[in-house]
N, C-alpha and C. Protein backbone atom coordinates (compact mmCIF):
# COMPACT_ATOMS: atom_id res chain seq x y z
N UNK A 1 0.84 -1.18 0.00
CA UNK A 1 0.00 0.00 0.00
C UNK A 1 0.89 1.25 0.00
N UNK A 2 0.41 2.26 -0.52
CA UNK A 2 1.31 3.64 -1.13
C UNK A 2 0.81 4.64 0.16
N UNK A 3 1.26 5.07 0.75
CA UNK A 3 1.61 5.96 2.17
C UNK A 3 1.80 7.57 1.58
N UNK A 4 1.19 8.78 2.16
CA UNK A 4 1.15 9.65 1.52
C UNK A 4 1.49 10.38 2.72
N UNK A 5 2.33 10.48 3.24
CA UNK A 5 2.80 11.50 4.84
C UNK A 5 2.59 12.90 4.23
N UNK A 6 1.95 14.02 5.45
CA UNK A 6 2.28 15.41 5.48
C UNK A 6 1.30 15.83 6.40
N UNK A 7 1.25 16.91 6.19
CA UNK A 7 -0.55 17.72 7.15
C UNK A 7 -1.78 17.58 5.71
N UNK A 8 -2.95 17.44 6.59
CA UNK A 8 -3.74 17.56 6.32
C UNK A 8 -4.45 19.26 5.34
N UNK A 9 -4.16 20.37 5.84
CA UNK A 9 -4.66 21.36 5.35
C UNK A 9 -3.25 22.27 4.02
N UNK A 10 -2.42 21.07 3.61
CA UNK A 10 -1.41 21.84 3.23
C UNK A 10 -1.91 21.65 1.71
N UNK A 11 -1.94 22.93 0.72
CA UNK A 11 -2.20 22.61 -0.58
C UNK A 11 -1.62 21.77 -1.25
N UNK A 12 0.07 21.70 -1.22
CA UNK A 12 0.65 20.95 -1.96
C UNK A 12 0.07 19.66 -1.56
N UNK A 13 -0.26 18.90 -0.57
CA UNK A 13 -0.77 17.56 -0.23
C UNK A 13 -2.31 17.19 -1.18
N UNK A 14 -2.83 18.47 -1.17
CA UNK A 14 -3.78 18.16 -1.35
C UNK A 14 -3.49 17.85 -3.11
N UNK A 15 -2.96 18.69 -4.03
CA UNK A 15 -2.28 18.75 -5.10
C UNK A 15 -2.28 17.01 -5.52
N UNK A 16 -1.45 16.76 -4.77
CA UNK A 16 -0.97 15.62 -4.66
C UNK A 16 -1.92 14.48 -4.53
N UNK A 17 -2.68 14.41 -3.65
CA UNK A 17 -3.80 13.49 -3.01
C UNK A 17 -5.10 14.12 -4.65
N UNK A 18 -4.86 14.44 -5.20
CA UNK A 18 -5.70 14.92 -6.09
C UNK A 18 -5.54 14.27 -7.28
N UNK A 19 -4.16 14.05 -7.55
CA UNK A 19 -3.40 13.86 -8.78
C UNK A 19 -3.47 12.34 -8.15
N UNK A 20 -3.76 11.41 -7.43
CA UNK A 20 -3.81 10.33 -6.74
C UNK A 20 -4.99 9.47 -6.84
N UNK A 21 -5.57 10.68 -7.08
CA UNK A 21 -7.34 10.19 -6.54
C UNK A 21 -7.52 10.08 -8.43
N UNK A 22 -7.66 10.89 -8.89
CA UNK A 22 -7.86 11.23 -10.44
C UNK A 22 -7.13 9.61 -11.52
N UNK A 23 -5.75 9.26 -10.90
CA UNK A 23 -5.16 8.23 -11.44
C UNK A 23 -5.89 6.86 -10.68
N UNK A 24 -6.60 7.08 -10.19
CA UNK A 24 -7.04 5.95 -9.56
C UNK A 24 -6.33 4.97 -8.44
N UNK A 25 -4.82 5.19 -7.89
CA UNK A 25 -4.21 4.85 -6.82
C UNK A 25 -4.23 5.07 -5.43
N UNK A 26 -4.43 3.91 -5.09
CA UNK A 26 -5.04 3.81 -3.54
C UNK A 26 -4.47 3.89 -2.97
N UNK A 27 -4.10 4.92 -2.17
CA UNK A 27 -2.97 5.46 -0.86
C UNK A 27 -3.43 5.40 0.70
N UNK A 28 -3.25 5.63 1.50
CA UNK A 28 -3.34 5.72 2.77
C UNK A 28 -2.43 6.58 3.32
N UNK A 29 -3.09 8.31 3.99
CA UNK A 29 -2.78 9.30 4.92
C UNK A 29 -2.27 9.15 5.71
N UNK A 30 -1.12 9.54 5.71
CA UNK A 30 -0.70 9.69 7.01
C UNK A 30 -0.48 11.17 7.69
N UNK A 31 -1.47 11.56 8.57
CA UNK A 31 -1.35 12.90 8.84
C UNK A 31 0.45 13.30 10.29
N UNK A 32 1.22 13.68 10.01
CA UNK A 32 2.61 13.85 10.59
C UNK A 32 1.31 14.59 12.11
N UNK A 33 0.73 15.25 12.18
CA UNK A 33 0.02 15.93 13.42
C UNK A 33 -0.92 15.66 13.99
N UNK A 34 -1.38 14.15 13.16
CA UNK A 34 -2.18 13.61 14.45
C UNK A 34 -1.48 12.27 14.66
N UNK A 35 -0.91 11.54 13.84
CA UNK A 35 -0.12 10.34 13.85
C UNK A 35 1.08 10.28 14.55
N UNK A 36 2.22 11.29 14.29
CA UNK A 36 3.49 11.51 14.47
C UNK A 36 4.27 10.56 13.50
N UNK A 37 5.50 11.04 13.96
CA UNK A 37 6.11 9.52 12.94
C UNK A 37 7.59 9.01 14.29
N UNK A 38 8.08 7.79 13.36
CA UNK A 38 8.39 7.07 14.11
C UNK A 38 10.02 7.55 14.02
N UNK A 39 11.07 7.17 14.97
CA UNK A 39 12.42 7.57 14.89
C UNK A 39 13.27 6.73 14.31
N UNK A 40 12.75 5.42 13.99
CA UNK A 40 12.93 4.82 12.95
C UNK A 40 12.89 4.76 11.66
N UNK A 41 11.88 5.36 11.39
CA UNK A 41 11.37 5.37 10.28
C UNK A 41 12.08 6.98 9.58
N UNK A 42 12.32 8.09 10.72
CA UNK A 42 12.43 9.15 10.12
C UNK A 42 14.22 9.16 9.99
N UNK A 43 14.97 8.19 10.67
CA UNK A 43 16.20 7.94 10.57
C UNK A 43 16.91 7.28 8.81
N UNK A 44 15.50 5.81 8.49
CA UNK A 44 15.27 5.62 7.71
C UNK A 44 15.67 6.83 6.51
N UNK A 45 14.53 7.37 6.14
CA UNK A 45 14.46 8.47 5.34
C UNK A 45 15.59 9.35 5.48
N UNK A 46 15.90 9.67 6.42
CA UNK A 46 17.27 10.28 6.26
C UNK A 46 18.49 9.85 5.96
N UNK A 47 18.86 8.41 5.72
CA UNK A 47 19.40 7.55 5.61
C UNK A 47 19.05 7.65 3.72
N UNK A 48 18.30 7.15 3.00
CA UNK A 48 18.20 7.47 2.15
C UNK A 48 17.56 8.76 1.20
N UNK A 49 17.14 9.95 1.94
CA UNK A 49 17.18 11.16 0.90
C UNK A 49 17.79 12.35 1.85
N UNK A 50 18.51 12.03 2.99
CA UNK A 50 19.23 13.57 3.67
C UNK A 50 18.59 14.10 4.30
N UNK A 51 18.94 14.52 5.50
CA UNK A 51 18.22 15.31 6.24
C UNK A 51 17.68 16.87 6.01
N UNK A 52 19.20 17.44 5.13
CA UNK A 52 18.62 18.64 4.21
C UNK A 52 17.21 18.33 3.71
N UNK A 53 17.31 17.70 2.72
CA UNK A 53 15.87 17.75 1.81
C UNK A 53 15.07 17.31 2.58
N UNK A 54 14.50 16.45 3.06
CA UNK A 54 13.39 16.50 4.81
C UNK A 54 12.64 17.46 5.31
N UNK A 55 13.95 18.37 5.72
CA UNK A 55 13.71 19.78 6.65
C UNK A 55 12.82 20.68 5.46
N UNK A 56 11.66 21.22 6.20
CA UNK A 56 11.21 22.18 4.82
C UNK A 56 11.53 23.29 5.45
N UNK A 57 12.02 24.45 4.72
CA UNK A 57 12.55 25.34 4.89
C UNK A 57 12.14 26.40 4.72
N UNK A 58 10.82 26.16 4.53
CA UNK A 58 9.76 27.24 3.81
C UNK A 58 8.40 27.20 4.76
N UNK A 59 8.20 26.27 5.36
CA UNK A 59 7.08 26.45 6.20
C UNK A 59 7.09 27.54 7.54
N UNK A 60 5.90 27.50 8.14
CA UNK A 60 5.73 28.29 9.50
C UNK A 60 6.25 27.94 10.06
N UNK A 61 6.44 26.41 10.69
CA UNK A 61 6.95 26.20 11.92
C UNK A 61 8.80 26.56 11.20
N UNK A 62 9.44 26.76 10.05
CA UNK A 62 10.50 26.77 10.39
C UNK A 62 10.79 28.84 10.65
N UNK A 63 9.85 29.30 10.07
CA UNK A 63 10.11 30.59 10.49
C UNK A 63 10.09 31.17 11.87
N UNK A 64 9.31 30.06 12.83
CA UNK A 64 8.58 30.48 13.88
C UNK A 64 10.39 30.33 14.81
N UNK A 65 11.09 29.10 13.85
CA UNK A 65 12.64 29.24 15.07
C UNK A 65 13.40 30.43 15.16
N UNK A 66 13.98 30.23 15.56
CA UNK A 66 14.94 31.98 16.29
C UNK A 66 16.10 31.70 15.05
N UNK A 67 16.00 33.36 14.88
CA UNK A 67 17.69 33.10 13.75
C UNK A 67 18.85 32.16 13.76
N UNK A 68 19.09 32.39 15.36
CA UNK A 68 20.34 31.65 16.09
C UNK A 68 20.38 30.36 15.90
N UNK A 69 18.87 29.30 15.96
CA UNK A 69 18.27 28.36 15.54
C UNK A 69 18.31 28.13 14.21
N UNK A 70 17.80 28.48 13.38
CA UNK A 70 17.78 28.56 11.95
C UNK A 70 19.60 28.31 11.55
N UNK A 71 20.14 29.30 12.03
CA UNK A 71 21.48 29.30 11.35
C UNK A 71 22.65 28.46 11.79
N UNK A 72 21.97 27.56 12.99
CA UNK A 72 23.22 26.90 13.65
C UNK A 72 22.47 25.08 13.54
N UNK A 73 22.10 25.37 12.31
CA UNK A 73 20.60 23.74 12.60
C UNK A 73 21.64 22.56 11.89
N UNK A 74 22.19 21.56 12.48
CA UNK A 74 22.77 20.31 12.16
C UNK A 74 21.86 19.02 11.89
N UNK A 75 22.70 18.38 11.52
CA UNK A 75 22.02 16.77 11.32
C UNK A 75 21.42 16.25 12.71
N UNK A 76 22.11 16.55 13.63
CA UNK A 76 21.30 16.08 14.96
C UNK A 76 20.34 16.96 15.57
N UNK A 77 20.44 18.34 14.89
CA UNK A 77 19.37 18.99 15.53
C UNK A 77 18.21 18.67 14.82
N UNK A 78 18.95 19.18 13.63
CA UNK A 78 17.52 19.08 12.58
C UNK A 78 16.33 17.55 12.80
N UNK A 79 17.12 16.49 13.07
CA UNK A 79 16.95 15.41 13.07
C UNK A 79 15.67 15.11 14.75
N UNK A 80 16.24 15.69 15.34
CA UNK A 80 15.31 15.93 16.50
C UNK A 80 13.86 17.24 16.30
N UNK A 81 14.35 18.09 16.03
CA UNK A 81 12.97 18.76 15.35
C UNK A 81 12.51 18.26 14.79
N UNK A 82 12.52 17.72 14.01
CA UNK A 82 11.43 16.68 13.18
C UNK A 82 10.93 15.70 13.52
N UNK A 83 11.24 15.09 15.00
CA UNK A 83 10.15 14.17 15.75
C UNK A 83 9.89 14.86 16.56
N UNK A 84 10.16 16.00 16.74
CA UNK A 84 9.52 16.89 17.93
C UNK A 84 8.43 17.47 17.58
N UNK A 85 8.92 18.09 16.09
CA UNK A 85 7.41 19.05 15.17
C UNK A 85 7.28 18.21 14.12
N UNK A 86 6.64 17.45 14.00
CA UNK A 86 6.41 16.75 12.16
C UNK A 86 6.17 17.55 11.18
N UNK A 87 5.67 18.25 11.34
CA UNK A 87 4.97 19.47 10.25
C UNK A 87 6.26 20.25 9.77
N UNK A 88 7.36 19.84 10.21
CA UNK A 88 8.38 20.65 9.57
C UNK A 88 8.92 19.69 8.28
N UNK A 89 8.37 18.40 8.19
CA UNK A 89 8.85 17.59 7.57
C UNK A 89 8.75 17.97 5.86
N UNK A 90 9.99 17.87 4.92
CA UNK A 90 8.90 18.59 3.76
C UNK A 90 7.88 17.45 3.35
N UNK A 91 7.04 18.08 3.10
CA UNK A 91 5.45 17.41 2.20
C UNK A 91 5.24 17.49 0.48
N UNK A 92 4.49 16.87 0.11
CA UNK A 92 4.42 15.11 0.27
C UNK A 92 5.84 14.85 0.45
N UNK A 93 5.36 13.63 1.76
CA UNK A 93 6.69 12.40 0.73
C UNK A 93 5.51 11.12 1.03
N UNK A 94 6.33 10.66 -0.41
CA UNK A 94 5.12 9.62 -0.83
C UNK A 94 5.64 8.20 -0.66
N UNK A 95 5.77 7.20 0.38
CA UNK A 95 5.99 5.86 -0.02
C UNK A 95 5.75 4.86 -0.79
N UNK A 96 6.09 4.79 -1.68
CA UNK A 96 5.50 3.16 -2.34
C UNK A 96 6.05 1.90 -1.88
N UNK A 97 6.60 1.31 -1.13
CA UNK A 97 7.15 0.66 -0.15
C UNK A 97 8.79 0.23 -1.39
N UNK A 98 8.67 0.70 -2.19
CA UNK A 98 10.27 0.47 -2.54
C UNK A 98 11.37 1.90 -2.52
N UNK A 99 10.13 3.15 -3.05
CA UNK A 99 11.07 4.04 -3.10
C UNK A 99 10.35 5.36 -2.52
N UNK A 100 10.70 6.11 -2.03
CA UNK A 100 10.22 7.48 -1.52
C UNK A 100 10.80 8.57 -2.17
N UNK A 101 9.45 9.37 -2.17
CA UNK A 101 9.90 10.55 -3.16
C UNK A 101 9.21 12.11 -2.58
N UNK A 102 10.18 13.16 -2.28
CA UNK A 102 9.77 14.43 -1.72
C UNK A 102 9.16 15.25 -2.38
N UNK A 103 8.02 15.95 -2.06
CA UNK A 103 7.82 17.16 -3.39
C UNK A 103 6.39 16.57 -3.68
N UNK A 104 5.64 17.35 -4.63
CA UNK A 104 4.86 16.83 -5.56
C UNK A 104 5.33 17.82 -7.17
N UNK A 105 5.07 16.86 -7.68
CA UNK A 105 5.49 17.14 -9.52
C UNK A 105 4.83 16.18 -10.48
N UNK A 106 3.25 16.74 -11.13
CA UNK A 106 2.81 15.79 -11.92
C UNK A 106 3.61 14.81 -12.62
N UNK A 107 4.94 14.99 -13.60
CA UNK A 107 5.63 14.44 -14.29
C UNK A 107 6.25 12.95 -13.22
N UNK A 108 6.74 13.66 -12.06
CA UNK A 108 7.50 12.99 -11.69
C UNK A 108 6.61 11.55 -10.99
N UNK A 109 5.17 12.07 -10.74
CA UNK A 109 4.59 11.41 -9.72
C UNK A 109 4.40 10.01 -11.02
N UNK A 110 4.01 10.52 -12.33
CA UNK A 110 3.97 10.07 -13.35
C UNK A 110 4.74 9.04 -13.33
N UNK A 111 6.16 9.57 -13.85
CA UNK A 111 7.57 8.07 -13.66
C UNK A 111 6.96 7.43 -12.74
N UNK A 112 6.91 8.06 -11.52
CA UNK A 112 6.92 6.94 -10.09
C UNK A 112 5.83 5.92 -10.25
N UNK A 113 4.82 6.23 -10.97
CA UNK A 113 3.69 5.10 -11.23
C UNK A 113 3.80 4.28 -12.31
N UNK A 114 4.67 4.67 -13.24
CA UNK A 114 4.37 4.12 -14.44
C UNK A 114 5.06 2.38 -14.56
């Protein structure tokens, strides 16, 4: 089964969950803010796509950190904010249980199904 992690009210998810629904592929939500995720699992993922690309860098909760925060953020910090706040996680990332992929991009979501 294809796993669709992020928040619930975020457009790009919905984008996504749209372009999902329309192709006819059956996914299962995982909302990061009512679920959480696991430290396994988010070690996982960092393990294969980086903790950079993970971290979204563009959302509220990362504006809401202090400069000092923002500018001094490592692999172990970063790595702990993100089971602390999920919602910082970037959105979509989409599991298909072989490969995970960040972002949404019609084309790309495309390859990933084809």
């Amino acid at each position: 089964m294809i796993t669709i992690y992020g928040i619930k009210n975020c457009d790009t998810m919905k984008k996504a969950m749209r372009w999902l629904d329309e192709q006819g592929i059956d996914y299962r939500f995982h909302d990061y803010r009512k679920d959480g995720i696991d430290a396994g699992q988010l070690r996982g993922w960092e393990r294969e796509l980086g903790w950079e690309a993970l971290l979204n860098r563009r959302g509220q909760l990362w504006r809401k950190l202090s400069q000092a925060d923002r500018d001094n953020i490592d692999q172990a910090t970063a790595m702990q904010l993100m089971l602390d706040n999920p919602g910082i996680i970037k959105r979509p990332l989409i599991d298909t249980g072989t490969q995970r992929k960040l972002g949404f991009d019609p084309a790309d979501y495309a390859a990933l199904f084809d």
